[in-house]
Protein backbone atom coordinates (compact mmCIF):
# COMPACT_ATOMS: atom_id res chain seq x y z
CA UNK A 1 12.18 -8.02 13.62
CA UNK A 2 10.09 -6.41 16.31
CA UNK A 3 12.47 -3.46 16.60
CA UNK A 4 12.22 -2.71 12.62
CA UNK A 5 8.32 -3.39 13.05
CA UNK A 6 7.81 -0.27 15.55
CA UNK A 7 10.44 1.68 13.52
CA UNK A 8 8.05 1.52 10.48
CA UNK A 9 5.08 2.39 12.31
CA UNK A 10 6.73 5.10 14.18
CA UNK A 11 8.11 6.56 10.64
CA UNK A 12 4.05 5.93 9.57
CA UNK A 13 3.01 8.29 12.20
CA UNK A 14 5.42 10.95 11.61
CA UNK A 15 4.99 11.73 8.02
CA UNK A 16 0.98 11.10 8.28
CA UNK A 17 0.83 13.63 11.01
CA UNK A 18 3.10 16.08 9.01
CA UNK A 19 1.62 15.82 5.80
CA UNK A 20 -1.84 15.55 7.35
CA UNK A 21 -3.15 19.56 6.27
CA UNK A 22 -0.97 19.91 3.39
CA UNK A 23 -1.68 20.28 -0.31
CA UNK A 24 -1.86 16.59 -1.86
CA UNK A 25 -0.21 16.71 -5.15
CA UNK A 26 -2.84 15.47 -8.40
CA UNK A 27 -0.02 15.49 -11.05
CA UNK A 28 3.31 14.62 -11.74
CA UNK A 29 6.08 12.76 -10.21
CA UNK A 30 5.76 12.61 -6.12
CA UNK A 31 7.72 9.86 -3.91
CA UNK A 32 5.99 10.09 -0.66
CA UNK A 33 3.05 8.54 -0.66
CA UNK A 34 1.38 11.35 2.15
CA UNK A 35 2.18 13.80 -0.31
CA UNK A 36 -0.56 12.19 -3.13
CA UNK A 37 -4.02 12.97 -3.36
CA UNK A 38 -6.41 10.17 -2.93
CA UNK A 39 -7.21 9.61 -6.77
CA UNK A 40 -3.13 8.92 -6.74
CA UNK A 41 -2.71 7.33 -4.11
CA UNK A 42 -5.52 4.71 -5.59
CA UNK A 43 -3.40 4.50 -8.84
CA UNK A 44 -0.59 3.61 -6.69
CA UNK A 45 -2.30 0.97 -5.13
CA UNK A 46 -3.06 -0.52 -8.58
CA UNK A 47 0.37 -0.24 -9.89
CA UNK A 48 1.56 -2.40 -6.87
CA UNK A 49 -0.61 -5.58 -7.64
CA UNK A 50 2.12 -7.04 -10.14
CA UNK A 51 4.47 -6.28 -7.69
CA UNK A 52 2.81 -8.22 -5.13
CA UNK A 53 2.93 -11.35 -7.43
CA UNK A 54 6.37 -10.66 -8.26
CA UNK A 55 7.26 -11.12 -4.39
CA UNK A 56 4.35 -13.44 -3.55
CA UNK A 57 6.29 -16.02 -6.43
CA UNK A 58 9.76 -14.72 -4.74
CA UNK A 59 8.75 -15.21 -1.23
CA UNK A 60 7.33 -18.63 -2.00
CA UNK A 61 10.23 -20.15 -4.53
CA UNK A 62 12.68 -18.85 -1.28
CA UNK A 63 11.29 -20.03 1.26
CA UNK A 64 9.89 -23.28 -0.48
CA UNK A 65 6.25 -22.91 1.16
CA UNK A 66 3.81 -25.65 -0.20
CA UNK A 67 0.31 -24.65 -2.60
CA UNK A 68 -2.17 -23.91 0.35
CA UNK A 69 0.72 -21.73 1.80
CA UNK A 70 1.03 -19.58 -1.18
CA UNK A 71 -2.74 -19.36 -1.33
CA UNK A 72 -3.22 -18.10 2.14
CA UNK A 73 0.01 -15.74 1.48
CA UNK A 74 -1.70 -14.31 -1.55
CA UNK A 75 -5.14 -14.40 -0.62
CA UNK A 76 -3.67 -12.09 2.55
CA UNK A 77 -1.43 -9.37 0.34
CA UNK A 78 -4.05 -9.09 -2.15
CA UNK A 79 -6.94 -8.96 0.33
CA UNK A 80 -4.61 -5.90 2.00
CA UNK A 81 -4.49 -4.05 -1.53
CA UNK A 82 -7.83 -4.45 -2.12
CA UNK A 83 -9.24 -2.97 1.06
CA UNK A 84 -6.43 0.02 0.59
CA UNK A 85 -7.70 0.37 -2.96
CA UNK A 86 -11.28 0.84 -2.04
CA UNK A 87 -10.35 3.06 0.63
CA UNK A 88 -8.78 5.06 -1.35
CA UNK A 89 -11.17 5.34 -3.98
CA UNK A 90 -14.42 5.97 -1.35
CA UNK A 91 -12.00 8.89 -0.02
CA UNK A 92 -11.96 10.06 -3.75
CA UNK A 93 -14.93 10.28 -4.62
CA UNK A 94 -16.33 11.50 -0.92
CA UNK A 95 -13.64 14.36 -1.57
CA UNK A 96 -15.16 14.81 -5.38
CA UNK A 97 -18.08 15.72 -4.05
């Protein structure tokens, strides 16, 4: 797990640092999330909230965790998405400006 954990940062830092000066794409269809402006990169965020309930249900039918579990589980992943979302958005509309 740890191994996988420092392979995912290290794969974080990489593309950050290479798409750190490069034009961030406003329109159309982009897969890397470095290459998205920060209006997109907001959307993004938005589109992944029913995915995070999709897994949060999956994560706690498989591994049968009780109610304050899933709480604390959801409470954490949509906490996360929240803070990225208004990140995202103050970068916006700093950037708008």
């Amino acid at each position: 797990m740890i191994p996988s954990l420092i392979g995912g940062l290290i794969a974080t830092v990489i593309l950050a640092l290479v798409y750190k000066n490069k034009e961030k794409k406003d329109k159309g269809v982009v897969f890397s999330y470095y290459k998205l402006s920060y209006r997109r990169k907001m959307i993004r965020t938005l589109w992944s909230i029913p995915i995070l309930v999709i897994l949060i249900i999956g994560i706690s039918y498989l591994a049968e965790l009780d109610l304050t579990q899933i709480i604390i589980l959801a409470v954490f992943f949509l906490a996360l998405d929240g803070i990225q979302f208004l990140y995202n958005y103050w970068k916006w509309k700093k950037l708008e400006q």
